[in-house]
Protein backbone atom coordinates (compact mmCIF):
# COMPACT_ATOMS: atom_id res chain seq x y z
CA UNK A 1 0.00 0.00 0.00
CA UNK A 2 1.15 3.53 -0.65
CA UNK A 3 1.57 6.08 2.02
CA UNK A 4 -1.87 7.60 2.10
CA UNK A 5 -2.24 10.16 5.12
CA UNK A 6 0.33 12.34 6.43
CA UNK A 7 -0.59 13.58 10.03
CA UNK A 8 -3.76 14.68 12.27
CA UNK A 9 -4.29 18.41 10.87
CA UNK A 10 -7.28 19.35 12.83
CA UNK A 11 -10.11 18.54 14.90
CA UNK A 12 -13.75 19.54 14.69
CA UNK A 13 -15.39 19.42 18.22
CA UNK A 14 -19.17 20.94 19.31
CA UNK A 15 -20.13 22.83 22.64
CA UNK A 16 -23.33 24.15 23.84
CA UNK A 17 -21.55 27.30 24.44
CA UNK A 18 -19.08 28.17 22.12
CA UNK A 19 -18.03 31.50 23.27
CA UNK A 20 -17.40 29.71 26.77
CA UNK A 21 -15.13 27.39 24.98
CA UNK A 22 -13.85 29.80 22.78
CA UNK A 23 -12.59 31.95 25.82
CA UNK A 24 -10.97 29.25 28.04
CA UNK A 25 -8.61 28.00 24.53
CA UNK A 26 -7.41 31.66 23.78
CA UNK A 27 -7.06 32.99 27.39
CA UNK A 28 -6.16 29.73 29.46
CA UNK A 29 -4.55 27.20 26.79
CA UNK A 30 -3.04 30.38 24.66
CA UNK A 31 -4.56 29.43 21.09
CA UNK A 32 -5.10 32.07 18.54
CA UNK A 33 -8.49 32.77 17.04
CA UNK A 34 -8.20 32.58 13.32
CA UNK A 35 -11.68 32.97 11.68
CA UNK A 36 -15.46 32.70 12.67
CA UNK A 37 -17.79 31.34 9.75
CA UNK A 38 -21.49 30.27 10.79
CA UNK A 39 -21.38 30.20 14.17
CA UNK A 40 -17.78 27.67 14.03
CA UNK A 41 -14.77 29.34 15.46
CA UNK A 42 -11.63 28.63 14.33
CA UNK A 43 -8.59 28.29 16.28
CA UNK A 44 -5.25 27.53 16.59
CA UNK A 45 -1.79 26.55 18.21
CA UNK A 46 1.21 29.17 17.98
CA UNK A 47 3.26 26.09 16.17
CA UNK A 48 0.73 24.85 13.90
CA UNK A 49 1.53 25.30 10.13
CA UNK A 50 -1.84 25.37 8.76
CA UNK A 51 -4.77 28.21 9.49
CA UNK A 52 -6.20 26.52 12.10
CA UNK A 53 -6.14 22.97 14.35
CA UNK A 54 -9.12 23.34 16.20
CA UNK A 55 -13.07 24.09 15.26
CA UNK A 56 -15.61 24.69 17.92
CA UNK A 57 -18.67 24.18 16.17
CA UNK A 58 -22.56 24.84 18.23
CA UNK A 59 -24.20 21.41 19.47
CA UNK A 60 -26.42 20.06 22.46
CA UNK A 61 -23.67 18.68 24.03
CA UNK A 62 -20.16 17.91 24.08
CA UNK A 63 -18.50 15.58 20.89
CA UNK A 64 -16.35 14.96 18.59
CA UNK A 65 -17.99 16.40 15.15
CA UNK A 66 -14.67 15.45 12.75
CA UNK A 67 -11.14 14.33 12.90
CA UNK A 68 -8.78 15.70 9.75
CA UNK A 69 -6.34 14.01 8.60
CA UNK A 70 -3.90 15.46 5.62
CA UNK A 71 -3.07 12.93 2.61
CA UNK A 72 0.44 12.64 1.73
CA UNK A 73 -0.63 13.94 -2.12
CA UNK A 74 -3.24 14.98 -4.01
CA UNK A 75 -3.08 11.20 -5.83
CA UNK A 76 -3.41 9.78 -2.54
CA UNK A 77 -6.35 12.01 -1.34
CA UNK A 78 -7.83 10.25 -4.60
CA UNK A 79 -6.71 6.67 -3.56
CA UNK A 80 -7.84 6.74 -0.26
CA UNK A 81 -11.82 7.50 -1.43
CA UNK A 82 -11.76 4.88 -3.56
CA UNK A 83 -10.53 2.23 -0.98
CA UNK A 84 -13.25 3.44 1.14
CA UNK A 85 -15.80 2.91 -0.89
CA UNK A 86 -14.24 -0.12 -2.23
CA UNK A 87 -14.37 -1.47 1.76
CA UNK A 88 -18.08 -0.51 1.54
CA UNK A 89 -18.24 3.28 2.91
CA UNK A 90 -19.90 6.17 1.37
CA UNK A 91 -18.89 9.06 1.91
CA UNK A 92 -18.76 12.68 0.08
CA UNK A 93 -16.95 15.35 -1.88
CA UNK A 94 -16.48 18.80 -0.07
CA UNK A 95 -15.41 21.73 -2.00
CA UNK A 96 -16.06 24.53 0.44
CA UNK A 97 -14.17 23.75 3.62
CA UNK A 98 -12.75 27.10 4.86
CA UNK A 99 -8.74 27.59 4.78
CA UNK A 100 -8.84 23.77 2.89
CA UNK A 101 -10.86 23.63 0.17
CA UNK A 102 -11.52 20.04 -1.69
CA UNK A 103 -11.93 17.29 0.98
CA UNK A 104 -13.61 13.91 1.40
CA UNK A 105 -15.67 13.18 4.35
CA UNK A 106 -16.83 10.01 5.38
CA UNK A 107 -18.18 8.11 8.47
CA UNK A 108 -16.61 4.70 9.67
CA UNK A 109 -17.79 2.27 10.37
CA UNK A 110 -18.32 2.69 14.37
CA UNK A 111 -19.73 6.07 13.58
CA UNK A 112 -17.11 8.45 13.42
CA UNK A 113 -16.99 11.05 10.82
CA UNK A 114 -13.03 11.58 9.65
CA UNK A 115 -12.14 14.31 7.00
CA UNK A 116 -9.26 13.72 4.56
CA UNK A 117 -8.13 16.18 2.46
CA UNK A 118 -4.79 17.55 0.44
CA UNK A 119 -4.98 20.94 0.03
CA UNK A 120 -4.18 23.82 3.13
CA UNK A 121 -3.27 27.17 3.92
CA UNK A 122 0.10 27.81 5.25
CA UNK A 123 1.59 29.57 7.92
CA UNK A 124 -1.48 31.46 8.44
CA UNK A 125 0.67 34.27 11.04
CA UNK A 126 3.62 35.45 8.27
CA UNK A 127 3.33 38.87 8.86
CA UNK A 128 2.36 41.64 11.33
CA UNK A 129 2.78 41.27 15.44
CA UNK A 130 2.14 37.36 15.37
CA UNK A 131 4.95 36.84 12.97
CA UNK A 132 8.24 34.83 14.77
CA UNK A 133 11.75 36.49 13.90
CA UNK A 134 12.55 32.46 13.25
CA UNK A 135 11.91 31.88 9.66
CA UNK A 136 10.64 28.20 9.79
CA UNK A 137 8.10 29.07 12.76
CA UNK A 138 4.75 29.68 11.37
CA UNK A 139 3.84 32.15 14.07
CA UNK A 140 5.40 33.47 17.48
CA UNK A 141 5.53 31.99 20.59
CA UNK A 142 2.39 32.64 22.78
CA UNK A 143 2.53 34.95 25.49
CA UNK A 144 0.46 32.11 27.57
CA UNK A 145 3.11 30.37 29.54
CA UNK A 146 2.58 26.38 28.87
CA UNK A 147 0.50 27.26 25.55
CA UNK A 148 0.87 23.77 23.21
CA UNK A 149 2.97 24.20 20.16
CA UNK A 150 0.66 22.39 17.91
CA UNK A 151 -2.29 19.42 18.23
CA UNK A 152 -0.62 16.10 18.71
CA UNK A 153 -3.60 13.49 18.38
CA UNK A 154 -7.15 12.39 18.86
CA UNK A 155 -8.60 9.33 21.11
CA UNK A 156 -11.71 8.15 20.16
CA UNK A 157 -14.24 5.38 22.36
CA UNK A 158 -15.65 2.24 19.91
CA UNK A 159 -17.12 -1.27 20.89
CA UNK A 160 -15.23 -3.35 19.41
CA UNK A 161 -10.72 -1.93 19.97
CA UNK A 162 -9.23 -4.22 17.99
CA UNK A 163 -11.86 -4.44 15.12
CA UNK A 164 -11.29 -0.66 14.87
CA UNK A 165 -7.78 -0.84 14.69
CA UNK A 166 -8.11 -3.75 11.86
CA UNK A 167 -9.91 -1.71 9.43
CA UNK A 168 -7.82 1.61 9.66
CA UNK A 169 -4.83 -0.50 9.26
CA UNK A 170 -6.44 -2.24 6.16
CA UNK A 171 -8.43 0.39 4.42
CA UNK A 172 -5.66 4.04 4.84
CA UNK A 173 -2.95 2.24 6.33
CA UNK A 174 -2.67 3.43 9.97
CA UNK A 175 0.08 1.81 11.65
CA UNK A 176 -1.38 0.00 14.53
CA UNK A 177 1.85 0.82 17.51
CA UNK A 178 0.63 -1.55 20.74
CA UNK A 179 -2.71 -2.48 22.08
CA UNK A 180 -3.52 -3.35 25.82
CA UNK A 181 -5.50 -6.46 27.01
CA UNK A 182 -6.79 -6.88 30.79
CA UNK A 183 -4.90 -8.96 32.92
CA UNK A 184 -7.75 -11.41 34.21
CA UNK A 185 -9.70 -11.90 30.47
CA UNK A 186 -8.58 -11.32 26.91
CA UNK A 187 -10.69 -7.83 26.75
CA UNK A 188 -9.16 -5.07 24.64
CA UNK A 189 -9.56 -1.96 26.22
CA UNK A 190 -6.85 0.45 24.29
CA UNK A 191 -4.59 0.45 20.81
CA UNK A 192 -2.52 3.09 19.30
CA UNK A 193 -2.11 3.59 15.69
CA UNK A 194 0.11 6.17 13.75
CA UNK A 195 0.00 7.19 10.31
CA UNK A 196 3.71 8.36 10.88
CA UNK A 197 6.49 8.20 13.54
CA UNK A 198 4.89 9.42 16.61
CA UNK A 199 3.97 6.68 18.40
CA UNK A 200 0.57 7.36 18.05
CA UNK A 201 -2.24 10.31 16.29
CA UNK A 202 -5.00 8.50 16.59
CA UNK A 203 -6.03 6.21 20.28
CA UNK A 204 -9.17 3.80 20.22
CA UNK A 205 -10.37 2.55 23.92
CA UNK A 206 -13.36 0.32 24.82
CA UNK A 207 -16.76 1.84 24.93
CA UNK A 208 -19.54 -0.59 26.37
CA UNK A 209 -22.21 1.96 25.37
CA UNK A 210 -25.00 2.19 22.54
CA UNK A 211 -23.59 5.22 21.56
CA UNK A 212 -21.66 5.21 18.59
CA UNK A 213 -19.14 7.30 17.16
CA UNK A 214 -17.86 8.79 20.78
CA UNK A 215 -14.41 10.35 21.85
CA UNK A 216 -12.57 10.03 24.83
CA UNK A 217 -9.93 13.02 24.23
CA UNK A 218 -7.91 14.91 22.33
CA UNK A 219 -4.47 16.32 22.80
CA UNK A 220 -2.01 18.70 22.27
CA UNK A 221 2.24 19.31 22.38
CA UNK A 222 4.41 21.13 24.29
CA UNK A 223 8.22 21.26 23.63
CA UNK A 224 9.40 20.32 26.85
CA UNK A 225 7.64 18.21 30.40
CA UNK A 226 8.65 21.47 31.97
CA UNK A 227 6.09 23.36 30.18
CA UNK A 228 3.54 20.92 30.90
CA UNK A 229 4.03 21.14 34.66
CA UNK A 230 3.51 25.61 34.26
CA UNK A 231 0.35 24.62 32.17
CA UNK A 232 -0.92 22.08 34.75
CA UNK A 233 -0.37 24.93 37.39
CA UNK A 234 -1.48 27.60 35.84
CA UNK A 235 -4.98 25.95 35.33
CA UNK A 236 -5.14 24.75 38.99
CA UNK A 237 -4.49 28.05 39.53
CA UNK A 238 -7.10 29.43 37.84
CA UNK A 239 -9.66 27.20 39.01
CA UNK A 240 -9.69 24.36 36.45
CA UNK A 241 -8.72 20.99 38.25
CA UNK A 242 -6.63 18.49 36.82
CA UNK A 243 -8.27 15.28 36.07
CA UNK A 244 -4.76 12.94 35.84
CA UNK A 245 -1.40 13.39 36.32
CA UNK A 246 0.95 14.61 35.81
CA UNK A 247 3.32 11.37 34.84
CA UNK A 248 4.47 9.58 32.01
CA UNK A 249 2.48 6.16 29.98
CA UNK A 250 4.22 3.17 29.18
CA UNK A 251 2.40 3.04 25.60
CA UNK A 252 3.99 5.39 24.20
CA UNK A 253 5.88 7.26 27.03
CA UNK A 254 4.50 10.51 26.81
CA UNK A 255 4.43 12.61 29.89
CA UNK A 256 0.51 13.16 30.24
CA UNK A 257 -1.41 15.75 31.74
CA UNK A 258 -5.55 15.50 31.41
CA UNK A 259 -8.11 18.43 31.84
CA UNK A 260 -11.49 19.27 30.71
CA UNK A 261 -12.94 22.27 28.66
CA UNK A 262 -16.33 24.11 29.89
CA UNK A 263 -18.37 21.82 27.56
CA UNK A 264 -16.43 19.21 29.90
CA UNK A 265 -14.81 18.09 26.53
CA UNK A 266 -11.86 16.27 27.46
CA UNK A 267 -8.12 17.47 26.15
CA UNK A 268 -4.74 15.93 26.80
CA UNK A 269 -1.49 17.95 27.41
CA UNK A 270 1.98 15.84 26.30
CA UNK A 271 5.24 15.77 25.72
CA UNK A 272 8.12 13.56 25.29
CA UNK A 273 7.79 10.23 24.22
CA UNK A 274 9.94 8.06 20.80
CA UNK A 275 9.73 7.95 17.65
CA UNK A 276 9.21 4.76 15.56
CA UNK A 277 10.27 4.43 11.86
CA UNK A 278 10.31 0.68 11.62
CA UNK A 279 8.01 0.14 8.68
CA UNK A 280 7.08 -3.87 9.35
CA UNK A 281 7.08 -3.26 13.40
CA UNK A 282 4.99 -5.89 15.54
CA UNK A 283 2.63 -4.27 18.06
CA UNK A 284 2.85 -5.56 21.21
CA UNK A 285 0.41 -6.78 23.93
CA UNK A 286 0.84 -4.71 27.27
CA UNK A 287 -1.50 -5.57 30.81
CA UNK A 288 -2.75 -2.73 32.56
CA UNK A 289 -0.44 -4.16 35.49
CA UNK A 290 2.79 -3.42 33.46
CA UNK A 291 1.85 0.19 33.06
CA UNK A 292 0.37 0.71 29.83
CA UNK A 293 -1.79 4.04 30.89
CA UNK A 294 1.00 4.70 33.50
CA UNK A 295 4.62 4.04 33.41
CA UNK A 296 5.36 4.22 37.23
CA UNK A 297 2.45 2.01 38.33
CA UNK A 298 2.26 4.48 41.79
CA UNK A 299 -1.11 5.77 40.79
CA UNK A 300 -4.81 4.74 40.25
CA UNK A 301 -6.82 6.19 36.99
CA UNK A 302 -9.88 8.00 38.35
CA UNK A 303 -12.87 6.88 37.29
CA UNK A 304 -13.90 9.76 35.35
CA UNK A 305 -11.41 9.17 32.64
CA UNK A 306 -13.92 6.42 31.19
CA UNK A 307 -15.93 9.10 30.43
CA UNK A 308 -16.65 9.86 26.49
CA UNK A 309 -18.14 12.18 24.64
CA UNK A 310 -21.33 12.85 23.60
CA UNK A 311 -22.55 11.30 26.91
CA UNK A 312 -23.59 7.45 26.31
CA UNK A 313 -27.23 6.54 26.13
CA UNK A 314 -26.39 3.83 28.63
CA UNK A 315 -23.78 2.51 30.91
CA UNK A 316 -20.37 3.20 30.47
CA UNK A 317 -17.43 0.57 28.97
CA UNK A 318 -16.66 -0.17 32.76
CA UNK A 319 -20.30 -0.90 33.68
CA UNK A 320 -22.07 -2.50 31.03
CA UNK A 321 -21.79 -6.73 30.88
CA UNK A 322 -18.44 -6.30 32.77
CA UNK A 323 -17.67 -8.33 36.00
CA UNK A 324 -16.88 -6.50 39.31
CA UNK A 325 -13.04 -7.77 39.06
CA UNK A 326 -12.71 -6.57 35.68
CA UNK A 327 -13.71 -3.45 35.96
CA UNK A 328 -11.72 -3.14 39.16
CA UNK A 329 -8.79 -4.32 37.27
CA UNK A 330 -9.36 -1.64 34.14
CA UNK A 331 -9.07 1.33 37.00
CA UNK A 332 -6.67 -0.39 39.78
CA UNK A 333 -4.68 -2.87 37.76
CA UNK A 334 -2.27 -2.49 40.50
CA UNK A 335 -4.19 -3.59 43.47
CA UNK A 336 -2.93 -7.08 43.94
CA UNK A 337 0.60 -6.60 43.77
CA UNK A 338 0.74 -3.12 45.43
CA UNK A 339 2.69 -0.58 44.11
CA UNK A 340 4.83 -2.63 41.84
């Protein structure tokens, strides 16, 4: 298979209040407004090299309303339709998506809606106060201490982790990095997959709902783990708790920091981590109990970070059909060998 996607270029997310949203990303996370066209607000990252990384778009509630992912051509933009609707999906021609232009959209099949598309604007900040005195840097730094250089990835919640990962791989050729199965039954709660060397841009974790086509999280980059401790106290600081960590995952080894939006949209701060450019690697198979979610095993996931988004029409992945020890073992996989 050719390479057919590049990199995660933006997300498209919906809040009952926009302007709420809107206001905690420029004054609290230090992204730049960009554009407003009906009623969506674009935004984005001081580091990002297109117009714009994040869309809040109106909605009822909380979700994910696309993930965008840039082809590696204008051929492969092309190739990648077809194989989708050769693998059964319809989906449809855009020609008026703002700062992109031509772009297919399509919904897979667990219900999410993904955008793929070739064509961008660059380096949107070039001239003017935003500009950077460093040529290759798209815009300045932001005055917002801890402010993410650019959107790193999106997690999204499915039934069925490993039949998700399975069709990405096969249909646009995601990379699928590691997966994690529970220690006491061969459940798949979580797999990474990459569409370059990161070690992930796109996470899948179980979702025992009805509700298809949910996300857990998305994320963004910093430079350096020191920024991402400022960030994490500047928003305590300010009255937004911090829902996990700081500390580092074994998948992965990203430092991690997790926080919620006023839509109580879910976002991920990281850092750190390797990169990967074996092109026939072998995923492997981690247990909760080696540290998967977190490298130091010293901590216990809370469990609001089985939460996804839109809220689920019924119980969540850790309550629906699954046994007490199970679930116990999905947000304390440490319990019965202590701290080890």
């Amino acid at each position: 298979m050719i390479k057919l996607l590049s990199h995660l270029s933006y997300v498209a997310i919906t809040s009952p209040d926009v302007e709420a949203s809107v206001d905690f990303y420029t004054k609290q996370v230090g992204l730049l407004e960009v554009d407003r066209v009906g009623g969506a607000v674009y935004l984005r990252c001081w580091g990002d090299y297109y117009a714009y990384s994040v869309v809040v778009v109106p909605g009822d509630e909380p979700s994910l309303q696309t993930m965008a992912w840039r082809t590696s051509s204008r051929e492969a933009l092309d190739e990648a339709a077809r194989r989708i609707e050769e693998a059964g999906v319809q989906g449809e021609w855009l020609d008026d998506v703002p700062h992109i232009g031509r772009a297919y959209r399509f919904t897979g099949p667990w219900g999410h809606s993904m955008t793929l598309h070739w064509d961008v604007s660059k380096h949107h900040d070039t001239e003017g106060e935003a500009a950077s005195s460093y040529p290759d840097r798209p815009s300045r730094r932001s005055k917002v201490a801890g402010a993410p250089r650019q959107l790193d990835h999106v997690t999204i919640a499915t039934s069925d982790v490993d039949a998700f990962a399975r069709w990405y791989n096969e249909v646009l050729g995601f990379r699928i990095m590691a997966r994690t199965v529970l220690d006491e039954a061969p459940i798949s709660v979580f797999s990474v997959l990459t569409t370059n060397e990161k070690s992930h841009d796109l996470g899948v974790v179980l979702d025992g709902s009805t509700r298809a086509g949910r996300v857990n999280h998305y994320a963004f980059w910093v430079d350096t783990r020191e920024e991402l401790l400022i960030a994490a106290d500047i928003l305590g600081e300010n009255g937004y708790p911090i829902e996990y960590g700081p500390s580092i995952h074994g998948i992965g080894e990203q430092n991690f920091l997790y926080y919620r939006e006023p839509s109580s949209l879910r976002i991920e701060l990281n850092t750190g981590g390797y990169r990967n450019y074996v092109p026939d690697w072998e995923p492997n198979t981690w247990k909760p109990s080696q540290g998967s979610n977190n490298m130091y095993r010293n901590s216990v996931m809370p469990m609001s970070m089985t939460e996804s988004f839109p809220p689920a029409d019924g119980p969540s992945a850790t309550e629906e059909g699954v046994p007490d020890e199970i679930r116990e073992a999905l947000l304390n996989p440490y319990a019965h060998q202590g701290q080890g």
